[in-house]
N, C-alpha and C. Protein backbone atom coordinates (compact mmCIF):
# COMPACT_ATOMS: atom_id res chain seq x y z
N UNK A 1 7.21 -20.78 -7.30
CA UNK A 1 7.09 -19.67 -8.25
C UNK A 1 6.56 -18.41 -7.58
N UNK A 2 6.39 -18.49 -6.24
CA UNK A 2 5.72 -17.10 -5.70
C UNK A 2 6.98 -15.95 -5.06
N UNK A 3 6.48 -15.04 -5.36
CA UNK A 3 7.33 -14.14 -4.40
C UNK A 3 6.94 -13.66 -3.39
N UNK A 4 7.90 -13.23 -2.39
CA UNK A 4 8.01 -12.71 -1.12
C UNK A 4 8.52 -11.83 -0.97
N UNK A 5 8.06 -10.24 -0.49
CA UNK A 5 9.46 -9.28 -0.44
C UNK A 5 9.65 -9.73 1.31
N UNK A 6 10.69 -9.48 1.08
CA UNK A 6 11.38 -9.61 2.46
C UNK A 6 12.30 -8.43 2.90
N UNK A 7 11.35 -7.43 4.20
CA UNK A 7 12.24 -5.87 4.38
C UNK A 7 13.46 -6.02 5.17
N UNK A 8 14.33 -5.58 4.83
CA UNK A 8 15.71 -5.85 5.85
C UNK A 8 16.17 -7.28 5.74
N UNK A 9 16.31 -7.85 4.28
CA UNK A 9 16.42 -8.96 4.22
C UNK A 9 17.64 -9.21 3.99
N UNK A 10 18.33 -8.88 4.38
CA UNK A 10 20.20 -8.85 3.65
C UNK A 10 20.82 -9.34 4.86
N UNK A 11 20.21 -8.78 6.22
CA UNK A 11 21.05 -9.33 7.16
C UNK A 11 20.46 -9.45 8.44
N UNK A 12 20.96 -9.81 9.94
CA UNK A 12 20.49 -9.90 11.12
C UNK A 12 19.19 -11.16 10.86
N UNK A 13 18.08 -10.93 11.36
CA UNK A 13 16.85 -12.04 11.39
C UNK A 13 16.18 -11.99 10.56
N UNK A 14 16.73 -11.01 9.43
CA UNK A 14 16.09 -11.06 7.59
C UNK A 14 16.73 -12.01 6.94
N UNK A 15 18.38 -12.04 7.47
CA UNK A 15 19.29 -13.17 6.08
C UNK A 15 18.36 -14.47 6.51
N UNK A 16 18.15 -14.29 7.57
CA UNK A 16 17.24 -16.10 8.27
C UNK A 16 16.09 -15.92 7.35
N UNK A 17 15.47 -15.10 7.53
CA UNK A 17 13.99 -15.37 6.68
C UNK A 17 14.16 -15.56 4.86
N UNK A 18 14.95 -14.24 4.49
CA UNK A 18 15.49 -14.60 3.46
C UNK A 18 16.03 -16.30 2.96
N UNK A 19 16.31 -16.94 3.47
CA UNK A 19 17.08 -18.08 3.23
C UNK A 19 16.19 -18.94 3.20
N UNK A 20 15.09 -19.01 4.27
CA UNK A 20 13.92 -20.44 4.49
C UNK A 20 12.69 -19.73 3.20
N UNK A 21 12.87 -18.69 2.62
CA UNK A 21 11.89 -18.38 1.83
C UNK A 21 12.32 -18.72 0.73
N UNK A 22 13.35 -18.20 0.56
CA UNK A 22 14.21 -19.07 -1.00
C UNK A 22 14.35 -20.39 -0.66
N UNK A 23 14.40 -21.05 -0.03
CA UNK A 23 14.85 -22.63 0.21
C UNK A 23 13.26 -23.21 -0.10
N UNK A 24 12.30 -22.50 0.13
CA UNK A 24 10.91 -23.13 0.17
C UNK A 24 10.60 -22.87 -1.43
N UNK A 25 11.30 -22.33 -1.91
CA UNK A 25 10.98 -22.23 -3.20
C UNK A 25 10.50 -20.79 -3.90
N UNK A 26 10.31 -20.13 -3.73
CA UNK A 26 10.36 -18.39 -3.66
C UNK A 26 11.32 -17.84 -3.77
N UNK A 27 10.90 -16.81 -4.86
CA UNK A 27 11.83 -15.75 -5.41
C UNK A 27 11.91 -14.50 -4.31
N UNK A 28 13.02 -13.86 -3.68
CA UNK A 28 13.00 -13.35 -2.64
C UNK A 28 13.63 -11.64 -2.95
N UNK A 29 12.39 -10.68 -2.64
CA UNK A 29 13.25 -9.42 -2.90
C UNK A 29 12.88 -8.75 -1.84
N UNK A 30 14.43 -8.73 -2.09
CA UNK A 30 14.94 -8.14 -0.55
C UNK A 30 15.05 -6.26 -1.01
N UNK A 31 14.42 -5.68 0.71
CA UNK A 31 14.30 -4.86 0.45
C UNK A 31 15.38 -4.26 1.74
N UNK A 32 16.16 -3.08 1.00
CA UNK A 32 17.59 -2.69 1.92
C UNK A 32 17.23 -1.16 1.75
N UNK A 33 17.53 -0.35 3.10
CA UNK A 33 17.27 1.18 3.49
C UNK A 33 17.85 1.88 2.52
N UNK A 34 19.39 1.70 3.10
CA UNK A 34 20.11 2.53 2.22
C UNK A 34 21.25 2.23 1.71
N UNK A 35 21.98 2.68 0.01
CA UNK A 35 22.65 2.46 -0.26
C UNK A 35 24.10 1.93 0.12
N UNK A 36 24.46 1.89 1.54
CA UNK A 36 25.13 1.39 2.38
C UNK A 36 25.18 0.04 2.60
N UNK A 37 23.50 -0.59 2.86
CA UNK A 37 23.31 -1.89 2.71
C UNK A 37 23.09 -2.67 1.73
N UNK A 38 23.38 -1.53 0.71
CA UNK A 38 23.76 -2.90 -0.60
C UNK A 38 24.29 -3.99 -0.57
N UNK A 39 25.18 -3.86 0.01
CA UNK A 39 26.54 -4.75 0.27
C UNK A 39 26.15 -5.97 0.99
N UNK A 40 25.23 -5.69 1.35
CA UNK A 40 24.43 -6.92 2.49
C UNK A 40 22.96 -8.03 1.40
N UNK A 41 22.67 -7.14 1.01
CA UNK A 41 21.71 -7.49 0.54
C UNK A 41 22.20 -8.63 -0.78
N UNK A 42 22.99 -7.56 -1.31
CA UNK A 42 23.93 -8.69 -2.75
C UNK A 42 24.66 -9.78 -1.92
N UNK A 43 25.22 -9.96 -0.92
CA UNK A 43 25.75 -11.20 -0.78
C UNK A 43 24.75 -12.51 -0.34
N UNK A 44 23.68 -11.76 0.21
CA UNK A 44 22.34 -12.61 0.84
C UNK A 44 21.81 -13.09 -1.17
N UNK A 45 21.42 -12.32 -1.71
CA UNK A 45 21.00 -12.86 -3.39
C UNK A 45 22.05 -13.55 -3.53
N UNK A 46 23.84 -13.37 -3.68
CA UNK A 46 24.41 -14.65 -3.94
C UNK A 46 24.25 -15.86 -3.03
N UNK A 47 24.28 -15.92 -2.03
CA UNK A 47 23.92 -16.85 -1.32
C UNK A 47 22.90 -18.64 -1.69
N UNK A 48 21.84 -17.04 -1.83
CA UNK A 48 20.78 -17.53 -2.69
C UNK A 48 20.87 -18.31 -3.47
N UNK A 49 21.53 -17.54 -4.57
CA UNK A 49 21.73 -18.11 -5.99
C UNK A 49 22.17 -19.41 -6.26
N UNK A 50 23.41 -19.15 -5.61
CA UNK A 50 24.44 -20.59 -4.94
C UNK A 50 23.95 -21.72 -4.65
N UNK A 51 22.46 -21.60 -3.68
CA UNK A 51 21.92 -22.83 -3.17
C UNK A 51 20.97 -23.21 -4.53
N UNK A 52 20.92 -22.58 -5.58
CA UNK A 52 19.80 -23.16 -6.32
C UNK A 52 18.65 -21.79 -6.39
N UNK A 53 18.20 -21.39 -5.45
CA UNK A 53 16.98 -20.12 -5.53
C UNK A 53 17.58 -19.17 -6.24
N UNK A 54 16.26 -17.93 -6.19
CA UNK A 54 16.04 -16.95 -6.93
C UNK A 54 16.22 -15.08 -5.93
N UNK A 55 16.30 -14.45 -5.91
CA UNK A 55 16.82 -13.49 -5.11
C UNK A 55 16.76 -12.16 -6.22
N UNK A 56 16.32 -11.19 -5.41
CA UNK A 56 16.71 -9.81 -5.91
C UNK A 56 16.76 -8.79 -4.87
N UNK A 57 16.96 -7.27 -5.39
CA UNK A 57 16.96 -6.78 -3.97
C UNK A 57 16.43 -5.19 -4.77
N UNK A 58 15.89 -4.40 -3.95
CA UNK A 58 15.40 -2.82 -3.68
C UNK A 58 15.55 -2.01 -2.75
N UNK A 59 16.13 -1.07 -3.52
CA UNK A 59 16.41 0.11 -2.23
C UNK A 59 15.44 0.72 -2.07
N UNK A 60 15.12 0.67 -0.79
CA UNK A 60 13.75 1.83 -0.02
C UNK A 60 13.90 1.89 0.94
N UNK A 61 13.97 2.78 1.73
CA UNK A 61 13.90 3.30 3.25
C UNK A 61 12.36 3.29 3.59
N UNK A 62 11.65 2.06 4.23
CA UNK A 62 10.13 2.02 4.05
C UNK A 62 9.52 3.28 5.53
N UNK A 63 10.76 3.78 5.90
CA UNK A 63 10.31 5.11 6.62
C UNK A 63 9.64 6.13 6.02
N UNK A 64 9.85 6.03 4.61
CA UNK A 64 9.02 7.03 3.76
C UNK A 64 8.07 6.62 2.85
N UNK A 65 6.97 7.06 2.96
CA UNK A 65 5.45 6.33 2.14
C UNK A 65 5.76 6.52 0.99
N UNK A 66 6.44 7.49 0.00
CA UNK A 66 6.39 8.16 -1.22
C UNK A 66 7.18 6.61 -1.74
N UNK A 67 8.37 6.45 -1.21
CA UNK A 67 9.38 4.82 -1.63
C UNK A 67 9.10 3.93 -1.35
N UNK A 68 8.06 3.73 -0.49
CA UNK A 68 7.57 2.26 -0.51
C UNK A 68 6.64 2.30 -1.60
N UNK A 69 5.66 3.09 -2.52
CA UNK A 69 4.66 2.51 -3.20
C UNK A 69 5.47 2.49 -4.40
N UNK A 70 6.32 3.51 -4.63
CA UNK A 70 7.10 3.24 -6.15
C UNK A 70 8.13 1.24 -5.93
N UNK A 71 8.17 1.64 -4.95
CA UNK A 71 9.10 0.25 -4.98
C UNK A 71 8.22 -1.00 -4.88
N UNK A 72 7.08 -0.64 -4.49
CA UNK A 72 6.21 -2.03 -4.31
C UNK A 72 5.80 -1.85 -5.72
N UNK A 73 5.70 -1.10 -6.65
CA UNK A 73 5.42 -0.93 -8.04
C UNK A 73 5.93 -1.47 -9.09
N UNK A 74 7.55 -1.32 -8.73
CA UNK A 74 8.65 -1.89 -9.31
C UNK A 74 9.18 -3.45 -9.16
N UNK A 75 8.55 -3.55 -8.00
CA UNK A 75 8.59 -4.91 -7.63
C UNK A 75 7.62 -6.02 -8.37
N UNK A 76 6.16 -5.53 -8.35
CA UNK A 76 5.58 -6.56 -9.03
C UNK A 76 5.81 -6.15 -10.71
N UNK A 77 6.52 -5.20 -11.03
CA UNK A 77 7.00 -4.87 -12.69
C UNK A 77 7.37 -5.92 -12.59
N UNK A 78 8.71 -5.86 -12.35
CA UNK A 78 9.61 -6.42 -12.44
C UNK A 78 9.25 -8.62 -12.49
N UNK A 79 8.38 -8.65 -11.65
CA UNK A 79 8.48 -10.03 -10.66
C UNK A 79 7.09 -10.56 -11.61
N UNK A 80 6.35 -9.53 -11.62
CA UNK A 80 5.15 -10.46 -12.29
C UNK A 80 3.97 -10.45 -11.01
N UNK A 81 4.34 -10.42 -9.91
CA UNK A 81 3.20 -11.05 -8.60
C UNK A 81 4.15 -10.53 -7.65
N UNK A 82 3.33 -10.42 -6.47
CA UNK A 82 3.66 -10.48 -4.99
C UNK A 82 2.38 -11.33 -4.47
N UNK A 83 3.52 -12.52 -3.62
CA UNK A 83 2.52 -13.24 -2.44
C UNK A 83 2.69 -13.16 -1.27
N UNK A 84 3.71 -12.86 -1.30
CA UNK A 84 3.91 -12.55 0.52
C UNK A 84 4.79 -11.40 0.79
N UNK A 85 4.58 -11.26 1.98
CA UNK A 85 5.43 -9.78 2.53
C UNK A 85 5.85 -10.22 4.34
N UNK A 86 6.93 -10.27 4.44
CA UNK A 86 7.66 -10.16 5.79
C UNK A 86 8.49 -8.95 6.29
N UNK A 87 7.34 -7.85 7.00
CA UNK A 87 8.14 -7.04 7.40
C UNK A 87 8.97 -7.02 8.56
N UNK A 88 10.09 -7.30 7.88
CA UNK A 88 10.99 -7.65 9.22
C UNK A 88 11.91 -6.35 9.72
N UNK A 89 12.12 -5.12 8.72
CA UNK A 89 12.91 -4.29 9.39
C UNK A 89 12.54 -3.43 10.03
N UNK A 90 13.50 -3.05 10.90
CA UNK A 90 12.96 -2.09 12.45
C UNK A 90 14.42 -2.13 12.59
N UNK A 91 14.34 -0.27 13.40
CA UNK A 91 15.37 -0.25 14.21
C UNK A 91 15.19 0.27 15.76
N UNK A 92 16.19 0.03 16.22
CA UNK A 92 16.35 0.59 17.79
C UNK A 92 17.26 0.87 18.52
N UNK A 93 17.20 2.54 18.45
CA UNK A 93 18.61 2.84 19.27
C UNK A 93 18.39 3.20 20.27
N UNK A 94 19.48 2.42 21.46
CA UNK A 94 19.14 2.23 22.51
C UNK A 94 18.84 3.97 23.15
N UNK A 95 18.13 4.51 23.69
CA UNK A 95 18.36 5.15 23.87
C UNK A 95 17.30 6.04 25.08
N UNK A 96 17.70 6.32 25.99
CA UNK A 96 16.84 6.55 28.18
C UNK A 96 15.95 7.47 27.27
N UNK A 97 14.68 7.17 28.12
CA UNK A 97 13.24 7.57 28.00
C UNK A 97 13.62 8.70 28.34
N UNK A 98 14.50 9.89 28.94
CA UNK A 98 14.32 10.86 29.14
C UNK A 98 15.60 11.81 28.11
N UNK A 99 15.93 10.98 27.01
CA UNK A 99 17.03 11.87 26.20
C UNK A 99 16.43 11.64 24.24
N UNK A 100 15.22 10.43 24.44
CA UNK A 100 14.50 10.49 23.17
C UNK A 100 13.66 11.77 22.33
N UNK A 101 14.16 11.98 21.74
CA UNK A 101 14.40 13.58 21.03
C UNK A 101 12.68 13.05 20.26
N UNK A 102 11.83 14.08 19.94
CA UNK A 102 10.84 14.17 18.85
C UNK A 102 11.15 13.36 17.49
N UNK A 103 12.41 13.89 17.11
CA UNK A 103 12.79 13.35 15.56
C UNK A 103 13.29 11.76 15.76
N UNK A 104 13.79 11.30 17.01
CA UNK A 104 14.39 9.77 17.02
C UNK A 104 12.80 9.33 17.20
N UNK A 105 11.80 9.76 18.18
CA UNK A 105 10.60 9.23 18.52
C UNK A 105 9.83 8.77 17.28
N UNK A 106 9.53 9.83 16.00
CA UNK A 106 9.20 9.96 15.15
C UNK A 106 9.30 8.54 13.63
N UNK A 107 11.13 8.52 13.79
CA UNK A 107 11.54 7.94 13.15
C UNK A 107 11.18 6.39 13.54
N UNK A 108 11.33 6.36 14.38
CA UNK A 108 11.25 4.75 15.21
C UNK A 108 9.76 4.36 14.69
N UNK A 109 8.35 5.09 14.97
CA UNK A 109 7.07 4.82 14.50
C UNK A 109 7.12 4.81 12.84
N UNK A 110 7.79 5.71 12.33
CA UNK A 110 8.25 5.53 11.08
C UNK A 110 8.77 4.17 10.21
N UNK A 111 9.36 3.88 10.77
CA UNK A 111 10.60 2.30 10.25
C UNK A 111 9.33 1.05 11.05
N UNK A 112 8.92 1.11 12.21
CA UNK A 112 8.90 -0.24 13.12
C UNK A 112 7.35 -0.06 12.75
N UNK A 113 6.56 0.82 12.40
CA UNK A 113 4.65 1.07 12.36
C UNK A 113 4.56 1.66 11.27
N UNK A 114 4.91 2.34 10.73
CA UNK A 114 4.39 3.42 9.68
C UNK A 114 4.75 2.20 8.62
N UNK A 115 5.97 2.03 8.43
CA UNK A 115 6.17 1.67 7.22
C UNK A 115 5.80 -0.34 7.10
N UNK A 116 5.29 -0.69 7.83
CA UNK A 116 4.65 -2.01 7.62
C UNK A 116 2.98 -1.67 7.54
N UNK A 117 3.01 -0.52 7.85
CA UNK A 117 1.29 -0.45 7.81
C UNK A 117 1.44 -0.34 6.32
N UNK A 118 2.04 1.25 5.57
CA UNK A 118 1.85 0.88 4.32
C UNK A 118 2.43 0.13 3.11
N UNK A 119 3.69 -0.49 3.30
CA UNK A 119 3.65 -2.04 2.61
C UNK A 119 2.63 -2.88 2.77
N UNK A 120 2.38 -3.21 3.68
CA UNK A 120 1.06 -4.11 4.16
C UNK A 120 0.00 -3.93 2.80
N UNK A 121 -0.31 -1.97 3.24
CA UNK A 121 -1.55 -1.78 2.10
C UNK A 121 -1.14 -1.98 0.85
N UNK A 122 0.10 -1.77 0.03
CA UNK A 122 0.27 -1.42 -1.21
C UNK A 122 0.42 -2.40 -1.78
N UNK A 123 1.20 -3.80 -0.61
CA UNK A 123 0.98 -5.09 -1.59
C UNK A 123 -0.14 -5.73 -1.54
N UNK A 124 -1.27 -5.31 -0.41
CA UNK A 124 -2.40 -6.35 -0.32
C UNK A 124 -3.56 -5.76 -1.17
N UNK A 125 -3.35 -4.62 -1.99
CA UNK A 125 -4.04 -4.21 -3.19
C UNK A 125 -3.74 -5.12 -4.04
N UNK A 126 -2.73 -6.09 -4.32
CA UNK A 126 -2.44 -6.91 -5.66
C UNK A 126 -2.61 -8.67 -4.83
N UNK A 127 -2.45 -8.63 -3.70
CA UNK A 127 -3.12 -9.97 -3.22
C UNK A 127 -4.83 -10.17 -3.09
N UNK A 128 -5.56 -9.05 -3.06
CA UNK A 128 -6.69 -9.16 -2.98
C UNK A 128 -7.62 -9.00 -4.35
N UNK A 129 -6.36 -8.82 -5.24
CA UNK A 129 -7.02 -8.92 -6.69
C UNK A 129 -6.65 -10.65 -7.11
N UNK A 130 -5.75 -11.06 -6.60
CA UNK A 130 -5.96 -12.61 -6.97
C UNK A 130 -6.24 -13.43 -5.80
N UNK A 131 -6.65 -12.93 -4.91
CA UNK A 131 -7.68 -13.67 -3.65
C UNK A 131 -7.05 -14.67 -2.59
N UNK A 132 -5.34 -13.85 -2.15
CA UNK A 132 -5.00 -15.08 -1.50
C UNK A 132 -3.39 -13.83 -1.21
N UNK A 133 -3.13 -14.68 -0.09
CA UNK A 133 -1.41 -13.60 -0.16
C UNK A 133 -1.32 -13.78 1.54
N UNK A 134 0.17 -13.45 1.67
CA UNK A 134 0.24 -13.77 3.47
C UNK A 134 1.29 -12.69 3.42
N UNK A 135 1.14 -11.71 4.81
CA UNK A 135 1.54 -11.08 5.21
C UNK A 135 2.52 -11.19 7.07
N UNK A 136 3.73 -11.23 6.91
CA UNK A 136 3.92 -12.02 8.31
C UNK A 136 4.84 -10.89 8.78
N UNK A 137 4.55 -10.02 10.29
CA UNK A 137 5.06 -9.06 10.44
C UNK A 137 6.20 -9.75 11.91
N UNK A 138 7.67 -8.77 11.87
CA UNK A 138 8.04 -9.66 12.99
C UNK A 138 8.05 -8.84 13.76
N UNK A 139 7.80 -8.68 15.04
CA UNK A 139 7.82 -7.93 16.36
C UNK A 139 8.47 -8.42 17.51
N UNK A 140 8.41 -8.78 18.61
CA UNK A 140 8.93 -8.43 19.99
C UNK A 140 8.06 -8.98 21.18
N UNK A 141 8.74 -10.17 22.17
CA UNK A 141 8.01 -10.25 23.27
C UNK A 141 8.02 -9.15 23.92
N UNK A 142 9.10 -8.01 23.97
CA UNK A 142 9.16 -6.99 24.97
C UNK A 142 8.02 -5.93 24.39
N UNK A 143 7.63 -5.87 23.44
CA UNK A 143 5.92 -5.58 23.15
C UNK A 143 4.90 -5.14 24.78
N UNK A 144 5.32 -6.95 25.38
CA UNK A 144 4.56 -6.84 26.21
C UNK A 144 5.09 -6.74 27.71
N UNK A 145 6.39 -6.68 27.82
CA UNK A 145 7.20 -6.35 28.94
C UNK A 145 8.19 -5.57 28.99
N UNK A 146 8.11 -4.48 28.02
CA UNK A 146 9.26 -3.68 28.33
C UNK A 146 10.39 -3.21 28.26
N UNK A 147 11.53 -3.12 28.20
CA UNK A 147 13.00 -2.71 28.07
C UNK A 147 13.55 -1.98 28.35
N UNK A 148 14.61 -1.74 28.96
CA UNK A 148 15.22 -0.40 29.56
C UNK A 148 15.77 0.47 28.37
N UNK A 149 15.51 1.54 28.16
CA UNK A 149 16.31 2.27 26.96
C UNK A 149 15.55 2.06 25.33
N UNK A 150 14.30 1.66 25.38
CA UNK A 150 13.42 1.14 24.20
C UNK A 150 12.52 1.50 24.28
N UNK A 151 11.68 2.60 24.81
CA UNK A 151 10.60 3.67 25.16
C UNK A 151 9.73 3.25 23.72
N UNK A 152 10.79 4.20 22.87
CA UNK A 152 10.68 4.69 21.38
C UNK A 152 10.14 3.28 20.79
N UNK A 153 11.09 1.96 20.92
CA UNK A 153 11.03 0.94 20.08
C UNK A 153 9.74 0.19 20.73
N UNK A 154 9.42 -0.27 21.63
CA UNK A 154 8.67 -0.91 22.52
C UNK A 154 7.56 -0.57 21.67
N UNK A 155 7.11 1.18 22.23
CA UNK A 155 5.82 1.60 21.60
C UNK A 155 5.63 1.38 19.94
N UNK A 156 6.36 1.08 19.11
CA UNK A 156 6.21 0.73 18.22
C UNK A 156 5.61 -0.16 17.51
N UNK A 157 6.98 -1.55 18.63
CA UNK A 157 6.27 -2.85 17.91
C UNK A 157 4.75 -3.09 18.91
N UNK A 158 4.63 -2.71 19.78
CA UNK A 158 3.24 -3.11 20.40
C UNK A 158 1.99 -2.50 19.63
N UNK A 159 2.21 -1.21 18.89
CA UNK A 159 1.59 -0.65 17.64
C UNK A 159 1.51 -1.54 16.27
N UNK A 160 2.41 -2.28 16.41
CA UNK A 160 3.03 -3.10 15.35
C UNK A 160 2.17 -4.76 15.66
N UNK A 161 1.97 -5.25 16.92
CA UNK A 161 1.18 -5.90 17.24
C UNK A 161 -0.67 -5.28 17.00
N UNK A 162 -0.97 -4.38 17.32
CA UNK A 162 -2.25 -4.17 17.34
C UNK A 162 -2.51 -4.14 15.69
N UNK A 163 -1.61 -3.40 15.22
CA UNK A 163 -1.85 -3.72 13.48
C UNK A 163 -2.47 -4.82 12.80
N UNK A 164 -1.09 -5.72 13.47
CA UNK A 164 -1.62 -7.11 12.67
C UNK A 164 -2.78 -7.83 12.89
N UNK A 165 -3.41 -7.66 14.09
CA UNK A 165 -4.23 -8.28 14.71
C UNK A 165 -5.31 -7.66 13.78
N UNK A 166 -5.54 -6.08 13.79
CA UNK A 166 -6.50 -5.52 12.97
C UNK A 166 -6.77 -5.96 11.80
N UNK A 167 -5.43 -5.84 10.84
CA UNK A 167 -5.53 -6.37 9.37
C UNK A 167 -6.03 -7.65 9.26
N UNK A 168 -5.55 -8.87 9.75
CA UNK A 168 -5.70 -9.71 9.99
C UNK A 168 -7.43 -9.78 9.45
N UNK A 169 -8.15 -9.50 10.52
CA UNK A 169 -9.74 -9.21 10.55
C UNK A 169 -10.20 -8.68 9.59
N UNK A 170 -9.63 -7.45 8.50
CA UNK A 170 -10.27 -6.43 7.39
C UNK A 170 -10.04 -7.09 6.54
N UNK A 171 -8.87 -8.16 6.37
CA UNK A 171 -8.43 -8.62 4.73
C UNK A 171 -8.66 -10.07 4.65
N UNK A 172 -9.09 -10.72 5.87
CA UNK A 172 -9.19 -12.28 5.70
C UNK A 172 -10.58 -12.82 4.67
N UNK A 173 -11.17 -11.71 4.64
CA UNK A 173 -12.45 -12.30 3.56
C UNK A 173 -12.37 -11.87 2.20
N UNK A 174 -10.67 -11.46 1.95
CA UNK A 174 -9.98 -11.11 0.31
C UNK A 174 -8.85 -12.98 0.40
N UNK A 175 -8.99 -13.80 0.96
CA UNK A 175 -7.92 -14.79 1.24
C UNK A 175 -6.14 -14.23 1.68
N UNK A 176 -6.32 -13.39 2.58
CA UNK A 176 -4.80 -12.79 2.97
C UNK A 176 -4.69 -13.17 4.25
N UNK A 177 -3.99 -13.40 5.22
CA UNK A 177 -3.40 -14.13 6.28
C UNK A 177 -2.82 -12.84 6.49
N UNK A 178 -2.44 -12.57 7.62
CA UNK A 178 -2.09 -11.58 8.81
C UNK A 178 -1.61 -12.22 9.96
N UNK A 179 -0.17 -12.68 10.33
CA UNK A 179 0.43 -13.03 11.73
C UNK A 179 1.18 -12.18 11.56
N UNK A 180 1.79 -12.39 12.92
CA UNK A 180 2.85 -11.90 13.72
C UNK A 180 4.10 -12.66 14.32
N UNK A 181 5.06 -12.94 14.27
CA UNK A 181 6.22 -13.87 15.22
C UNK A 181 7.02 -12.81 15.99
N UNK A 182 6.35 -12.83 17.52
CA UNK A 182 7.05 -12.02 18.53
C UNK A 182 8.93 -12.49 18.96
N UNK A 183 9.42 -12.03 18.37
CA UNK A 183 10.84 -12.70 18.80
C UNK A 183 11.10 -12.46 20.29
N UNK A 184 12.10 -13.14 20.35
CA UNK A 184 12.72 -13.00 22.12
C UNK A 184 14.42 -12.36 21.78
N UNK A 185 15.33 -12.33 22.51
CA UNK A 185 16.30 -12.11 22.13
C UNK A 185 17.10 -12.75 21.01
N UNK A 186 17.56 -12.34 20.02
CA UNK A 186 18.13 -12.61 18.89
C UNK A 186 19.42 -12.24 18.82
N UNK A 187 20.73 -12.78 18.56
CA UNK A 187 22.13 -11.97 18.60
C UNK A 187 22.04 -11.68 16.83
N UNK A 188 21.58 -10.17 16.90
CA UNK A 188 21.88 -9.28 16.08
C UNK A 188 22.97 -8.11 15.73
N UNK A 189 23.46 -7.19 14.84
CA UNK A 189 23.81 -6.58 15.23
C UNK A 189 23.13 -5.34 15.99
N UNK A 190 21.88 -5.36 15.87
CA UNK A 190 21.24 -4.73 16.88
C UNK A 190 21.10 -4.89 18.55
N UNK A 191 21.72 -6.02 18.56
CA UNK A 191 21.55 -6.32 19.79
C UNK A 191 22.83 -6.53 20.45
């Protein structure tokens, strides 16, 4: 009976999380950028549906603070509760440390740091009112080694690592859990 939003859950290493969260028994709302990825997101809820679980989905680009709190708003309207949160979306375009523009730099801390810091906060205001909730962020071995053409992304998720580690420590005496699962290579379409 608990829910999970799950960001970028429609496709790549979200339809995976999406699927073992509904299979475990959780209602799963999936959260998709932009109207483009609708299309992704609704076939991941039928999916769902199909096996027996529960599924919904929200548009928010969690690059922008103003749409993540209305949508984390709408979400527990809608749902009743939030118990967990997997921020899984991030992007990364490949792109040489010496042609990364201000506005791609920007955006990247935006999508991969900014916007799991404040999901993080907006749902763990309603986990720390019922004293329990898990937050599981996904990041990157290359965090800690690097990548050619991932300047932008690298510095992110390793920002994205120090986060969790922090939260982790501020919210564990509200009953909230704070990990991390550093992936290794994944055949995405990002990748």
């Amino acid at each position: 009976d608990r829910v999970v939003i799950v960001t970028g859950g429609g496709r790549g290493i979200g339809s995976g999380i999406s699927e073992v969260v509904a299979g475990a028994g959780a209602h799963v709302a999936i959260i998709y950028p932009v109207a483009s990825e609708e299309v992704h997101a609704k076939k991941m809820i039928e999916k769902i549906e199909k096996a027996g679980g529960k599924a919904s989905s929200y548009l928010c680009d969690i690059g922008y603070q103003d749409q993540i709190e209305s949508t984390v708003a709408k979400i527990h309207k809608d749902l009743g509760r939030i118990d967990g949160l997997v921020n899984n979306a991030g992007i990364c375009n490949f792109t040489s440390f010496f042609e990364i523009t201000p506005e791609n730099w920007r955006r990247h801390l935006d999508v991969n740091l900014s916007g799991p810091f404040f999901l993080s906060q907006a749902v763990a205001r309603f986990m720390k009112e019922k004293g329990k909730g898990a937050i599981v962020n996904i990041s990157t071995v290359s965090a800690f080694r690097g990548g050619n053409k991932q300047v932008h992304y690298i510095s992110s998720k390793g920002g994205l690592n120090g986060l969790t580690t922090s939260m982790a420590h501020e919210v564990k005496g509200f009953g909230i859990r704070v990990n991390a699962i550093l992936c290794g290579g994944v055949a995405t379409d990002i990748n």
